[in-house]
N, C-alpha and C. Protein backbone atom coordinates (compact mmCIF):
# COMPACT_ATOMS: atom_id res chain seq x y z
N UNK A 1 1.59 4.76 2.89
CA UNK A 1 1.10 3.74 1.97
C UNK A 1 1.24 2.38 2.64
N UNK A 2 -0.20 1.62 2.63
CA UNK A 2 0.18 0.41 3.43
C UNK A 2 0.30 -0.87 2.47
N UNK A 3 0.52 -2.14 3.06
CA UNK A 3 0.79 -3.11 2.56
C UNK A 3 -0.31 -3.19 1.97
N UNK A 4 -1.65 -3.21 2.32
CA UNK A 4 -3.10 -3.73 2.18
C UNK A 4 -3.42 -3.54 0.75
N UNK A 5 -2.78 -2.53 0.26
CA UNK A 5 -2.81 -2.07 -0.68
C UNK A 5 -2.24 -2.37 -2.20
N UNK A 6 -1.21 -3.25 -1.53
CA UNK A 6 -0.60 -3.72 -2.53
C UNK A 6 -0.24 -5.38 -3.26
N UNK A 7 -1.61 -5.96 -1.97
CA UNK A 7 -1.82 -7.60 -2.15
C UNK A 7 -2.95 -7.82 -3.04
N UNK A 8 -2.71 -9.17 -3.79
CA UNK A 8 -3.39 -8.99 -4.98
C UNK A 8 -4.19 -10.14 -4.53
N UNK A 9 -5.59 -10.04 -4.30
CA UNK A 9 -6.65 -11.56 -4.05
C UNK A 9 -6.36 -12.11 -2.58
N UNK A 10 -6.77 -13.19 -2.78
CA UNK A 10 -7.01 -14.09 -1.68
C UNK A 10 -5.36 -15.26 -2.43
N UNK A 11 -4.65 -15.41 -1.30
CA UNK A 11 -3.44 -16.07 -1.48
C UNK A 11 -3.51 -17.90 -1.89
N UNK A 12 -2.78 -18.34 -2.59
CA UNK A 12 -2.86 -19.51 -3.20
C UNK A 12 -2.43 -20.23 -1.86
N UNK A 13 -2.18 -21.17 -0.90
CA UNK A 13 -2.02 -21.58 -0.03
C UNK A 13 -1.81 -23.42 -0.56
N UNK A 14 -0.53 -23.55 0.19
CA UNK A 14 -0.44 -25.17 0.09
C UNK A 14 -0.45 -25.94 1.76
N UNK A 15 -0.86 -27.21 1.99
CA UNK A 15 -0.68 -27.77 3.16
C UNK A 15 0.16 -28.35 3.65
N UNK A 16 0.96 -28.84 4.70
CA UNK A 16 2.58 -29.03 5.16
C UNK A 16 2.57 -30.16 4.09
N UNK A 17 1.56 -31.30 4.35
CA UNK A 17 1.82 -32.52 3.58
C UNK A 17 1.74 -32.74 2.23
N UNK A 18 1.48 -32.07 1.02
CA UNK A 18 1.50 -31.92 -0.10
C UNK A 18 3.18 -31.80 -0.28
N UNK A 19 3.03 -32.93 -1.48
CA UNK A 19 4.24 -33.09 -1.95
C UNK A 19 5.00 -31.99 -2.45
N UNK A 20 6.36 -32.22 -2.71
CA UNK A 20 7.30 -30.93 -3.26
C UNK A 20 6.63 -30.83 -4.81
N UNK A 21 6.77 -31.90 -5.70
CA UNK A 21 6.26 -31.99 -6.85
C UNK A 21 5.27 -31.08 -7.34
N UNK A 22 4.33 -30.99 -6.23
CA UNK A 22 2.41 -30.59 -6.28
C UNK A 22 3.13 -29.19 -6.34
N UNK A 23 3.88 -28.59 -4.80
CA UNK A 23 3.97 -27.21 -5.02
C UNK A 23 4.61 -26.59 -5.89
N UNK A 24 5.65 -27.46 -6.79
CA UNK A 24 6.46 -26.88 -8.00
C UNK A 24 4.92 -26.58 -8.75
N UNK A 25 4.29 -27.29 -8.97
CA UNK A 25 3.54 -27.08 -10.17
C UNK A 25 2.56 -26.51 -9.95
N UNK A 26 2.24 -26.06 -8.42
CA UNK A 26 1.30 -25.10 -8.41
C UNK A 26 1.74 -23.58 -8.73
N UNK A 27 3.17 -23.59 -8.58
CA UNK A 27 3.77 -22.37 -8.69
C UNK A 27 4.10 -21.92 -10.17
N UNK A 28 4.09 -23.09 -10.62
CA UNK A 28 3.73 -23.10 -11.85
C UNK A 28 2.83 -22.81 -12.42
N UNK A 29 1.26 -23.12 -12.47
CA UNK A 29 0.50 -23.10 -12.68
C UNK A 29 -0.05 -21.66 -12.48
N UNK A 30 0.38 -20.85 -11.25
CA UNK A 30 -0.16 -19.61 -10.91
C UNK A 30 0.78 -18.38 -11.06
N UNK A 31 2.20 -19.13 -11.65
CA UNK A 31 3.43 -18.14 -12.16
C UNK A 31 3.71 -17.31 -10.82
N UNK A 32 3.76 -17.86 -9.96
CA UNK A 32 4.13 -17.09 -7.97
C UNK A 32 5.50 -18.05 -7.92
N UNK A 33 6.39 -17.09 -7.04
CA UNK A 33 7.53 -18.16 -7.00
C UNK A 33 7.22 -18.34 -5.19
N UNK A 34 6.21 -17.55 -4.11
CA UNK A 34 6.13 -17.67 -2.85
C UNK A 34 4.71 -19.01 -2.92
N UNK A 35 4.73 -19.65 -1.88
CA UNK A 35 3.51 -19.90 -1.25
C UNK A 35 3.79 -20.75 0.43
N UNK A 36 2.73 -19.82 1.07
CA UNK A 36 2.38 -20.20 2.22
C UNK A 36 2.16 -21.62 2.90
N UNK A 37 2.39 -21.88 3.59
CA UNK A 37 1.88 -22.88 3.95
C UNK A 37 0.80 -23.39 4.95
N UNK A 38 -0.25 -23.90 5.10
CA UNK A 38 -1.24 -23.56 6.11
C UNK A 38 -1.90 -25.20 6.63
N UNK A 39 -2.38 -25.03 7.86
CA UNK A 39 -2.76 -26.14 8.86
C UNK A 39 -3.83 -25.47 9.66
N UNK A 40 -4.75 -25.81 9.65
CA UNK A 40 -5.80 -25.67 10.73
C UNK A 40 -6.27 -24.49 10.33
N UNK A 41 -6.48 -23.49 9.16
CA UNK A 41 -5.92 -22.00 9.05
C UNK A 41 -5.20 -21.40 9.30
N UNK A 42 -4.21 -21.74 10.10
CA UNK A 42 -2.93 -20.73 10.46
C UNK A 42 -1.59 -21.11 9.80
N UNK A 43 -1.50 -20.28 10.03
CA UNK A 43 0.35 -20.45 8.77
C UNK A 43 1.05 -20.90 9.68
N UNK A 44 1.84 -22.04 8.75
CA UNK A 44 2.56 -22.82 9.81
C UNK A 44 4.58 -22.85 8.80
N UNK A 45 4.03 -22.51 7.55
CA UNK A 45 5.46 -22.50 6.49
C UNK A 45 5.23 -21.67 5.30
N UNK A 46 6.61 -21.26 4.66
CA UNK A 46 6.43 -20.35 3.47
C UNK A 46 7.35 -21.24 2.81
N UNK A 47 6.98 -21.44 1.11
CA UNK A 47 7.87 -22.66 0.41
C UNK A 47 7.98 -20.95 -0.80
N UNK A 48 9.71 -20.93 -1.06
CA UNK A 48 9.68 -20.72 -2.03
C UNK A 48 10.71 -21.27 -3.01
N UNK A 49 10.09 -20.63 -4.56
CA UNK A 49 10.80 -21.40 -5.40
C UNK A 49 12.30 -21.74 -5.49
N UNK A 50 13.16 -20.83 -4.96
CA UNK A 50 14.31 -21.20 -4.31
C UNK A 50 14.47 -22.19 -3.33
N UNK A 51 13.85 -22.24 -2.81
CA UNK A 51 13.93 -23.46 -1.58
C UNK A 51 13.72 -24.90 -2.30
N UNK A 52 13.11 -24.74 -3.47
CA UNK A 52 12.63 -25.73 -3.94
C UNK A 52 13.52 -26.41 -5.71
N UNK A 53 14.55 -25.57 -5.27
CA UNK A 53 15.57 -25.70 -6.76
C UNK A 53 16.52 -26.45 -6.44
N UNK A 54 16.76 -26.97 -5.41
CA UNK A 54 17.38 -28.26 -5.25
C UNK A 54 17.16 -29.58 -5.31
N UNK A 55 15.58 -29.71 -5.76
CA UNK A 55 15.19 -30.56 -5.98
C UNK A 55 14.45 -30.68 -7.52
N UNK A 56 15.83 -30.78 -8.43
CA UNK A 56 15.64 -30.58 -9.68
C UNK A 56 14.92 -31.94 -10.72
N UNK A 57 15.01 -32.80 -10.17
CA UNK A 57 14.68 -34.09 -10.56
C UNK A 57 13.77 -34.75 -9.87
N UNK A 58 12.14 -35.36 -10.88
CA UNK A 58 10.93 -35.63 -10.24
C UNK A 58 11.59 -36.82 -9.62
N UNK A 59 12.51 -37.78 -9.44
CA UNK A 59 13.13 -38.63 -8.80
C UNK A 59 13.42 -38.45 -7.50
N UNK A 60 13.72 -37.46 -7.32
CA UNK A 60 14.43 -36.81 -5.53
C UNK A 60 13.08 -36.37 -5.21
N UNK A 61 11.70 -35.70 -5.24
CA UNK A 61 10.69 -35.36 -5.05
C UNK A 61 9.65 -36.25 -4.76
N UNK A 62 9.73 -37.68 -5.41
CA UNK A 62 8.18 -37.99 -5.04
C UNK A 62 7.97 -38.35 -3.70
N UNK A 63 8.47 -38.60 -3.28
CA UNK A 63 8.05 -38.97 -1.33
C UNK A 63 8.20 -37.52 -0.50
N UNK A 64 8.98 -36.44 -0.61
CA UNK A 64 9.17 -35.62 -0.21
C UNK A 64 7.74 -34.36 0.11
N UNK A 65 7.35 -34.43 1.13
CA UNK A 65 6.35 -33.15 1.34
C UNK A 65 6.78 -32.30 1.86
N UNK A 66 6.36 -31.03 1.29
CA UNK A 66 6.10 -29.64 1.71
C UNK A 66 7.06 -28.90 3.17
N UNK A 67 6.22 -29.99 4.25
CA UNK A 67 6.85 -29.57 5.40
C UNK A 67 8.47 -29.74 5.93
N UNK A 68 9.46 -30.55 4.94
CA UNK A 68 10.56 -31.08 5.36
C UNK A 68 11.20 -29.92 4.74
N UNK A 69 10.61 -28.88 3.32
CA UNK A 69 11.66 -28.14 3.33
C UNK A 69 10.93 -27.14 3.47
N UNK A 70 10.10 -26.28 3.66
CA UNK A 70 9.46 -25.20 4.01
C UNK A 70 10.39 -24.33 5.27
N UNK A 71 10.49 -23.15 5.11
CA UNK A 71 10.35 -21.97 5.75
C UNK A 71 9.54 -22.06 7.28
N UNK A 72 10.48 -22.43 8.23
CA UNK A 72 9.26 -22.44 9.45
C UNK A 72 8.67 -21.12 10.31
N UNK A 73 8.06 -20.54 10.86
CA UNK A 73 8.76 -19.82 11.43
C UNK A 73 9.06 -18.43 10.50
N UNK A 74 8.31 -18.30 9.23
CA UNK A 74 8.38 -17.21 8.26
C UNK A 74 8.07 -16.26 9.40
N UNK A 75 9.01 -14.93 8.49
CA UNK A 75 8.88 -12.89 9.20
C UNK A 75 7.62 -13.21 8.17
N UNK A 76 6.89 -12.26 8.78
CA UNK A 76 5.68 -11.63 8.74
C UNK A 76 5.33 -10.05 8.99
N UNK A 77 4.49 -9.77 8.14
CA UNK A 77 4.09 -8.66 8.57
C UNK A 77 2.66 -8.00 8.53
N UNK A 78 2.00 -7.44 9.48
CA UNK A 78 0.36 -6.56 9.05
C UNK A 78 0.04 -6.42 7.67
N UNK A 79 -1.09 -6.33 7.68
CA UNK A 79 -1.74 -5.53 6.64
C UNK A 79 -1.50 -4.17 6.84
N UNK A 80 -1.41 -3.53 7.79
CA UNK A 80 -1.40 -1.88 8.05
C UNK A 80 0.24 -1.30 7.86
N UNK A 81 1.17 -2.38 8.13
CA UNK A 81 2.96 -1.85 7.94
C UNK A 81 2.58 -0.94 6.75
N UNK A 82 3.58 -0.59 6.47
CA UNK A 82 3.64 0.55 5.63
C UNK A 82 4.76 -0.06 4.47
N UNK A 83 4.71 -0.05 3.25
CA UNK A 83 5.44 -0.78 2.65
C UNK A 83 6.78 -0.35 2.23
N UNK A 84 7.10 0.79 2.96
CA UNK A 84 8.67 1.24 2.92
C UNK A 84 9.36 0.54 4.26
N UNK A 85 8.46 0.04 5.23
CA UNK A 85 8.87 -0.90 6.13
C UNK A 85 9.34 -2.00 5.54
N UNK A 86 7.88 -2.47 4.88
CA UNK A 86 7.95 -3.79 4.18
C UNK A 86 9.65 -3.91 3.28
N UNK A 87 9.49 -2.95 2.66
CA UNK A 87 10.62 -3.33 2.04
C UNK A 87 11.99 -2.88 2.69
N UNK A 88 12.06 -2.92 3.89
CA UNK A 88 13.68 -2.30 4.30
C UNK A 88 13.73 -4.23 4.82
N UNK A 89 12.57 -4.54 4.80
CA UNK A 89 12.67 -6.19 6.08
C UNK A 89 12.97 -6.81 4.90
N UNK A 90 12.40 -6.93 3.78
CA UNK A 90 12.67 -7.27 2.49
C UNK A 90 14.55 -7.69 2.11
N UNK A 91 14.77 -6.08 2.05
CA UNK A 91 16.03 -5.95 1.56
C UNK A 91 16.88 -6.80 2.57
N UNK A 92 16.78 -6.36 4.09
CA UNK A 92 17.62 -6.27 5.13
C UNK A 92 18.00 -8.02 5.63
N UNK A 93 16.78 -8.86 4.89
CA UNK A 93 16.94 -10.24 5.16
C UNK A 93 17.14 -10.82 3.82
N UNK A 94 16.83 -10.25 2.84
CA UNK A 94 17.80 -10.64 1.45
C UNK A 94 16.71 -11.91 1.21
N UNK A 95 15.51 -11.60 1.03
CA UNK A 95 14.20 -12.56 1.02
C UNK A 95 13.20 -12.12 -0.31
N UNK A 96 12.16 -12.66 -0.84
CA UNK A 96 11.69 -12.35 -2.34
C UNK A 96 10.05 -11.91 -1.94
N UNK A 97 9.82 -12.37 -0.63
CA UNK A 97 8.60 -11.94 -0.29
C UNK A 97 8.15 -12.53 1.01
N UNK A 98 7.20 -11.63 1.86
CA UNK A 98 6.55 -11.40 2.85
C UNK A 98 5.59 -12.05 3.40
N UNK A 99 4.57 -13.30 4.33
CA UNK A 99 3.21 -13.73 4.11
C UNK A 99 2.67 -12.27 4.62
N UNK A 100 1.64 -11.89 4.60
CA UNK A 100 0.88 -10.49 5.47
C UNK A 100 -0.33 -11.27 5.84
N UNK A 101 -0.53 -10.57 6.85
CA UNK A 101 -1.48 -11.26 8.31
C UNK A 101 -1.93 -9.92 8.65
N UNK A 102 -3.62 -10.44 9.46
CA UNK A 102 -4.75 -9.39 9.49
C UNK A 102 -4.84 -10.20 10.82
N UNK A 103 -4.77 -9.78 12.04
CA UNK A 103 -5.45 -10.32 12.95
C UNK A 103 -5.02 -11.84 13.03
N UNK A 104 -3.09 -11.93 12.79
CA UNK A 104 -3.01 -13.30 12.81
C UNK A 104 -3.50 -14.22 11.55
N UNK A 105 -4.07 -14.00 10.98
CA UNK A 105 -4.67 -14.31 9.86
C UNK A 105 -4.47 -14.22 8.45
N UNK A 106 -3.50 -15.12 7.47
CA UNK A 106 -2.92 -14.90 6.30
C UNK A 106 -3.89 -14.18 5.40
N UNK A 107 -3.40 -13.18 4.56
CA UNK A 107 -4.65 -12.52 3.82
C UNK A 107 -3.96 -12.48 2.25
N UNK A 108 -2.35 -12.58 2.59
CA UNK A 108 -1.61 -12.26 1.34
C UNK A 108 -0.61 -12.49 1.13
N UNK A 109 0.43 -12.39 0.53
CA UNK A 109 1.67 -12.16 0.00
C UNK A 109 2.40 -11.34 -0.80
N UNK A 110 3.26 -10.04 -0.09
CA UNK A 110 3.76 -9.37 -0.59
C UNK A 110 5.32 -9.67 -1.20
N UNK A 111 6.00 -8.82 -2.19
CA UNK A 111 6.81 -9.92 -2.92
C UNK A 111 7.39 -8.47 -3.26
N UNK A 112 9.03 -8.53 -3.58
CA UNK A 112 9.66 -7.57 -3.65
C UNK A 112 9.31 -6.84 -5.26
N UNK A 113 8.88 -7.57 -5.75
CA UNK A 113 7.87 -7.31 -7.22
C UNK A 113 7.18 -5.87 -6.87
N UNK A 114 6.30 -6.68 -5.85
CA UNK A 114 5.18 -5.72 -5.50
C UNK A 114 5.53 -4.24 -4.85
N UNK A 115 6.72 -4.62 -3.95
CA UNK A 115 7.15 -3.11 -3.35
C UNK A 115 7.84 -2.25 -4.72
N UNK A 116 8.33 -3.13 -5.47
CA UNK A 116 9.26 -1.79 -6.10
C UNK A 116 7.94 -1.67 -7.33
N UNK A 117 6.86 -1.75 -7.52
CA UNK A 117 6.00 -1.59 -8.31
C UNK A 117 5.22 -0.05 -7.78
N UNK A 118 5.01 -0.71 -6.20
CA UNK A 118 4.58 0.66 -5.40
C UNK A 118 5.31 1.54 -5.29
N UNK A 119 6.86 1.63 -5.07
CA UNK A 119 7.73 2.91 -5.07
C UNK A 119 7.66 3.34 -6.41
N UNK A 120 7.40 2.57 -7.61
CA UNK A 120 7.39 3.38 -9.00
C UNK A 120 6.15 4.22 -9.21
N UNK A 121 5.04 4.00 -8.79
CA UNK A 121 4.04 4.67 -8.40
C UNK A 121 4.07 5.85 -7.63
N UNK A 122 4.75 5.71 -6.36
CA UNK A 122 4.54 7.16 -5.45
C UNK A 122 5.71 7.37 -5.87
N UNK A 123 6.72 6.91 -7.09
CA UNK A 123 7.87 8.38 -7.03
C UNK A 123 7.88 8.80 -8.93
N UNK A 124 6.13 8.47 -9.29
CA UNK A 124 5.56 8.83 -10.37
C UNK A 124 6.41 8.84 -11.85
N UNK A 125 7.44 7.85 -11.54
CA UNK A 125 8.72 7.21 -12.98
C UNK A 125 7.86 7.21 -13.96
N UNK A 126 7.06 6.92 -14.26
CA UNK A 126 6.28 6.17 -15.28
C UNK A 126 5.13 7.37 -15.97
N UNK A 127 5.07 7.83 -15.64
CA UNK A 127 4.18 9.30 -15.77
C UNK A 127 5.06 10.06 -16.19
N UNK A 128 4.63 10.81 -17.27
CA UNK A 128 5.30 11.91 -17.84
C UNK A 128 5.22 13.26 -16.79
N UNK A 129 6.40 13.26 -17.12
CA UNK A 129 6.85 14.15 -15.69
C UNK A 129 8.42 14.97 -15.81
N UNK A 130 8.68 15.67 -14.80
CA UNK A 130 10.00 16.39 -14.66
C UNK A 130 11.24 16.10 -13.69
N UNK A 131 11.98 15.49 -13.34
CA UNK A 131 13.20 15.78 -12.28
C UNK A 131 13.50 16.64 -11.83
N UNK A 132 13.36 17.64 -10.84
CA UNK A 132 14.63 18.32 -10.44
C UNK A 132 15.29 18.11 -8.94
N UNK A 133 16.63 18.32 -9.43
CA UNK A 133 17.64 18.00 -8.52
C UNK A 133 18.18 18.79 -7.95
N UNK A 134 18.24 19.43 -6.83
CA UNK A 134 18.75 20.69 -5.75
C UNK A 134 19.03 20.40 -5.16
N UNK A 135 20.06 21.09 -4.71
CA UNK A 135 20.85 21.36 -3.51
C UNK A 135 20.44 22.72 -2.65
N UNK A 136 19.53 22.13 -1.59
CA UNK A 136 19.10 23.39 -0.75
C UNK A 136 19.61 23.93 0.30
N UNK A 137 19.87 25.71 0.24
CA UNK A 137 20.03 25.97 1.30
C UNK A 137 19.55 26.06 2.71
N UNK A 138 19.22 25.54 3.71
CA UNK A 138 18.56 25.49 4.32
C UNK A 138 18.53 26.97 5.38
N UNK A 139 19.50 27.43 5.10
CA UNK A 139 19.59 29.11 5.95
C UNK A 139 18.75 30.02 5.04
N UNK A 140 18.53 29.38 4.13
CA UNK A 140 17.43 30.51 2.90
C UNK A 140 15.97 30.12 2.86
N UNK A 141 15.25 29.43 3.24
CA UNK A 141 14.00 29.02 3.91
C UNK A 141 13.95 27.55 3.41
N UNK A 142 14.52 26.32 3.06
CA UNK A 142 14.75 25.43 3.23
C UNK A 142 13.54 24.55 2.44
N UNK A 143 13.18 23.13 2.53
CA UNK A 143 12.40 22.85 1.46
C UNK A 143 11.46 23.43 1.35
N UNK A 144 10.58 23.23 2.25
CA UNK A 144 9.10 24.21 2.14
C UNK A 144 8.82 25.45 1.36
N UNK A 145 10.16 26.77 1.71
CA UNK A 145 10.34 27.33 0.80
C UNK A 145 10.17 27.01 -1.03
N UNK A 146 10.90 26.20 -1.14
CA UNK A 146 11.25 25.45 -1.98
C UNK A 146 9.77 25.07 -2.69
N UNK A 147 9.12 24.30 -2.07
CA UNK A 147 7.73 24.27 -2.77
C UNK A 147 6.62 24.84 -2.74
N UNK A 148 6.76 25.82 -2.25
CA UNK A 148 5.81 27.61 -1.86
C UNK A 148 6.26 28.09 -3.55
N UNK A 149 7.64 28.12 -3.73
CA UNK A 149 7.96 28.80 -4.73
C UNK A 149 7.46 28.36 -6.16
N UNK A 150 7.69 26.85 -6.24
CA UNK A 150 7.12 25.56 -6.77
C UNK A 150 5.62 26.00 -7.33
N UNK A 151 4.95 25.86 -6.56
CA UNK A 151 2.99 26.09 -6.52
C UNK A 151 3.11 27.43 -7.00
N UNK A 152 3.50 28.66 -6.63
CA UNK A 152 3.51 29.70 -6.60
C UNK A 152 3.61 30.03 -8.22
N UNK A 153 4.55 29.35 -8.75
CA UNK A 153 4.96 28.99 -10.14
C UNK A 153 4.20 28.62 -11.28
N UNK A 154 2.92 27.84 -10.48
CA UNK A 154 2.38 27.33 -11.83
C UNK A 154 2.88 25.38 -11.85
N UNK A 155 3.77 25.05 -11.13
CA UNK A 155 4.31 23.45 -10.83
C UNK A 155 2.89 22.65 -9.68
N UNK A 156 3.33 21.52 -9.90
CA UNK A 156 2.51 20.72 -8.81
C UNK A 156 3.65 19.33 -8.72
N UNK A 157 3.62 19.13 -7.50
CA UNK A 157 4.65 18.32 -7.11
C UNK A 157 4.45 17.44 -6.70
N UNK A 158 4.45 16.06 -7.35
CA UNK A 158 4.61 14.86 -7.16
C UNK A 158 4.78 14.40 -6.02
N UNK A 159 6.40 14.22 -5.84
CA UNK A 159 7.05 13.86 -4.89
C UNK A 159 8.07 14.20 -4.64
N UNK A 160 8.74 13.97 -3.58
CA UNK A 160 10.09 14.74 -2.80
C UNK A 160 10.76 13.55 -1.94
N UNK A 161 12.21 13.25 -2.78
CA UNK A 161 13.13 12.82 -1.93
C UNK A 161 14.44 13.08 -1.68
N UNK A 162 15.28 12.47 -0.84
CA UNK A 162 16.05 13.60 -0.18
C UNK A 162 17.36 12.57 0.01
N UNK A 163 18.29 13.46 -0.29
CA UNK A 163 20.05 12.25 -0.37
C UNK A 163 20.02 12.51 0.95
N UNK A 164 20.32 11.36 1.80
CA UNK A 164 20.59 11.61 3.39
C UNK A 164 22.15 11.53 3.06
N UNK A 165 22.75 11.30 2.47
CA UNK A 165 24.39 11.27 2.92
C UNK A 165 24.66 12.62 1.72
N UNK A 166 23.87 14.06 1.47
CA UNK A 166 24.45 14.95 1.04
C UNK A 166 24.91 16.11 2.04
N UNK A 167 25.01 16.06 3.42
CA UNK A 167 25.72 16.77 4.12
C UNK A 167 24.87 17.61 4.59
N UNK A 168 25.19 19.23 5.11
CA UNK A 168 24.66 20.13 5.25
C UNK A 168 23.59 20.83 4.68
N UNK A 169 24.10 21.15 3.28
CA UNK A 169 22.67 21.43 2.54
C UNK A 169 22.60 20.41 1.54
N UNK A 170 21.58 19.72 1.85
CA UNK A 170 20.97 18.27 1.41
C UNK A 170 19.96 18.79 -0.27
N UNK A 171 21.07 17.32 -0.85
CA UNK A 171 20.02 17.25 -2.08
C UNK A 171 18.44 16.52 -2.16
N UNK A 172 18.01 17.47 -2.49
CA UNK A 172 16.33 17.02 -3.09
C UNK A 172 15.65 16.60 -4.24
N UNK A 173 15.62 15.81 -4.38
CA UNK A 173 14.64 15.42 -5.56
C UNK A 173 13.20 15.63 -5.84
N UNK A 174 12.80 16.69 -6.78
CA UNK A 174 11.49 16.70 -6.87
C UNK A 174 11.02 15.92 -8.09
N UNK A 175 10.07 15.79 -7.84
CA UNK A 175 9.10 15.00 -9.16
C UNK A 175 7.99 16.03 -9.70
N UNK A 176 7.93 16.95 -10.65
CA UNK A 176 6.94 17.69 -10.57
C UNK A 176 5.98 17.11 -12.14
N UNK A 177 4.82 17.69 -12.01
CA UNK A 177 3.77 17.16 -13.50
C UNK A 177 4.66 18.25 -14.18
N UNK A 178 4.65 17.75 -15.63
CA UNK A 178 4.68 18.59 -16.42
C UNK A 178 4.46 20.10 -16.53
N UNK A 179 5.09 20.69 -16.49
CA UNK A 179 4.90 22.70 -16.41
C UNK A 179 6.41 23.38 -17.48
N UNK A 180 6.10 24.50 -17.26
CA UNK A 180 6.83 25.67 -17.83
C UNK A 180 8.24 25.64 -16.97
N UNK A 181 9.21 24.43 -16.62
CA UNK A 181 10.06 25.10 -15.99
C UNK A 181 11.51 25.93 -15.50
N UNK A 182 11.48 26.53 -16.64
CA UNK A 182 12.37 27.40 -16.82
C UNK A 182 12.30 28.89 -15.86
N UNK A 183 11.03 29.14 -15.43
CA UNK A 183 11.38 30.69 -14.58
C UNK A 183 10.58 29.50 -13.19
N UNK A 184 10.68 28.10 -13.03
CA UNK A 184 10.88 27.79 -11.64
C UNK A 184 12.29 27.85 -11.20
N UNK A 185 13.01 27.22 -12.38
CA UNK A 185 14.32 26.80 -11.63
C UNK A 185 15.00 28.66 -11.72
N UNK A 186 14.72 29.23 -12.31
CA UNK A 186 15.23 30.60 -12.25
C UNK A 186 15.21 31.05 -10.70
N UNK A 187 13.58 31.01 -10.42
CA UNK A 187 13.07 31.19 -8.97
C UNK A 187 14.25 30.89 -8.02
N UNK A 188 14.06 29.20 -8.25
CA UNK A 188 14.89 28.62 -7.44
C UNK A 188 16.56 29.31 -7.09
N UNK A 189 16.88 29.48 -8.10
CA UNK A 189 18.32 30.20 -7.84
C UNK A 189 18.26 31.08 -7.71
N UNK A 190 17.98 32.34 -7.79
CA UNK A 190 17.89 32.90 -7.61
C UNK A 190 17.48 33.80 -6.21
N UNK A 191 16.85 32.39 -5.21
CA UNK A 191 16.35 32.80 -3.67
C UNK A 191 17.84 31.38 -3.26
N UNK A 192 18.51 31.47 -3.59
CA UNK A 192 20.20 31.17 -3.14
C UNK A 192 19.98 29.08 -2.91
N UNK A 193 19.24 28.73 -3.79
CA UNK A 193 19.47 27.44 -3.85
C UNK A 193 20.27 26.61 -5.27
N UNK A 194 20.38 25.67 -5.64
CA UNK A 194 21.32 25.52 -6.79
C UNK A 194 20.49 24.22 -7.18
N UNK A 195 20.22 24.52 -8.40
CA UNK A 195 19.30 23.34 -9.23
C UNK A 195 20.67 22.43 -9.70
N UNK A 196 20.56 21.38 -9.64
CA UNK A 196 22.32 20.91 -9.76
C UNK A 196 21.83 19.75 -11.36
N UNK A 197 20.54 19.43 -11.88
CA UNK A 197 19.97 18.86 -12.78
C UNK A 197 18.38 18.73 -12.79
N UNK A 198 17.96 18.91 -14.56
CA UNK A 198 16.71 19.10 -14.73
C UNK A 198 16.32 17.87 -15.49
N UNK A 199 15.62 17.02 -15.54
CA UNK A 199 15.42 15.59 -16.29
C UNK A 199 13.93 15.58 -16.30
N UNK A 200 13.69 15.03 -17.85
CA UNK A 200 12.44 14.60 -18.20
C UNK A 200 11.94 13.33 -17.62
């Protein structure tokens, strides 16, 4: 899943020299707490509303432009990253959002909004749906097994994720649509894996 996917329009853009004032209230105006900053077309700063909460009083603001407190030098990323990238750069720099660039070229702004909007999507929360939680053996044919048995069943499966710090035989999370599943998880144990919780 790429970023491209998850930018909304053509990005609101302010210029270095526009006052602090202007960009409070454009951010205002468009309810974004990011905006870019741009010169010649190319991004030259990212102002966000944090950056800009120290200047709480239109008194400290009116001479002040854009470029004295802006973000120089903003991380960036493609349109094509993949937005589980996006969001590890996200987390890992403790930042609210991303500019995204096509060929060098600002196209958007991704925003930690936006990633955890997309992980609620591909891990189908919001959709009526099923949990299950296993602990697989992997000496007994291991996930794949696991969702052979799944399909085989009458299930269709969402999605699949996986505890990396559950050891040897690693817990799985499936996401399946709605089904009958009482003779899956039977299945399941029964070919030596352990359903450890079932959630709506």
């Amino acid at each position: 899943m790429k970023v491209k996917n998850w930018i909304h329009g053509k990005p609101i853009t302010i210029g270095r020299l526009v006052l602090v004032q202007d960009a409070v209230e454009l951010m205002k105006k468009h309810n974004i707490r990011h905006l870019p900053v741009i010169e010649d077309d190319e991004l030259v700063g990212f102002v966000t509303e944090s950056d800009l909460k120290q200047f709480s009083f239109p008194s400290m603001v009116e001479d002040i432009p854009v470029h004295q407190v802006m973000i120089t030098n903003p991380i960036t990323i493609s349109v094509n990253t993949g937005i589980d990238v996006a969001a590890k750069i996200i987390h890992d720099n403790k930042i609210g959002g991303l500019p995204v660039l096509n060929d060098g070229r600002l196209v958007g702004v991704i925003t930690a909004s936006d990633v955890l909007s997309a992980f609620i999507e591909v891990m189908g929360v919001l959709h009526s749906s099923i949990r299950l939680d296993i602990r697989i053996d992997e000496t007994k044919g291991g996930v794949d097994e696991v969702v052979k048995m799944i399909k085989d069943l009458g299930g269709e499966v969402v999605n699949v994720a996986m505890d990396s710090h559950s050891g040897k035989n690693k817990v799985y999370y499936f996401r399946l649509e709605n089904c009958d599943i009482e003779p899956i998880v039977t299945a399941i144990e029964d070919a030596g894996h352990k359903v450890l919780s079932v959630m709506d």
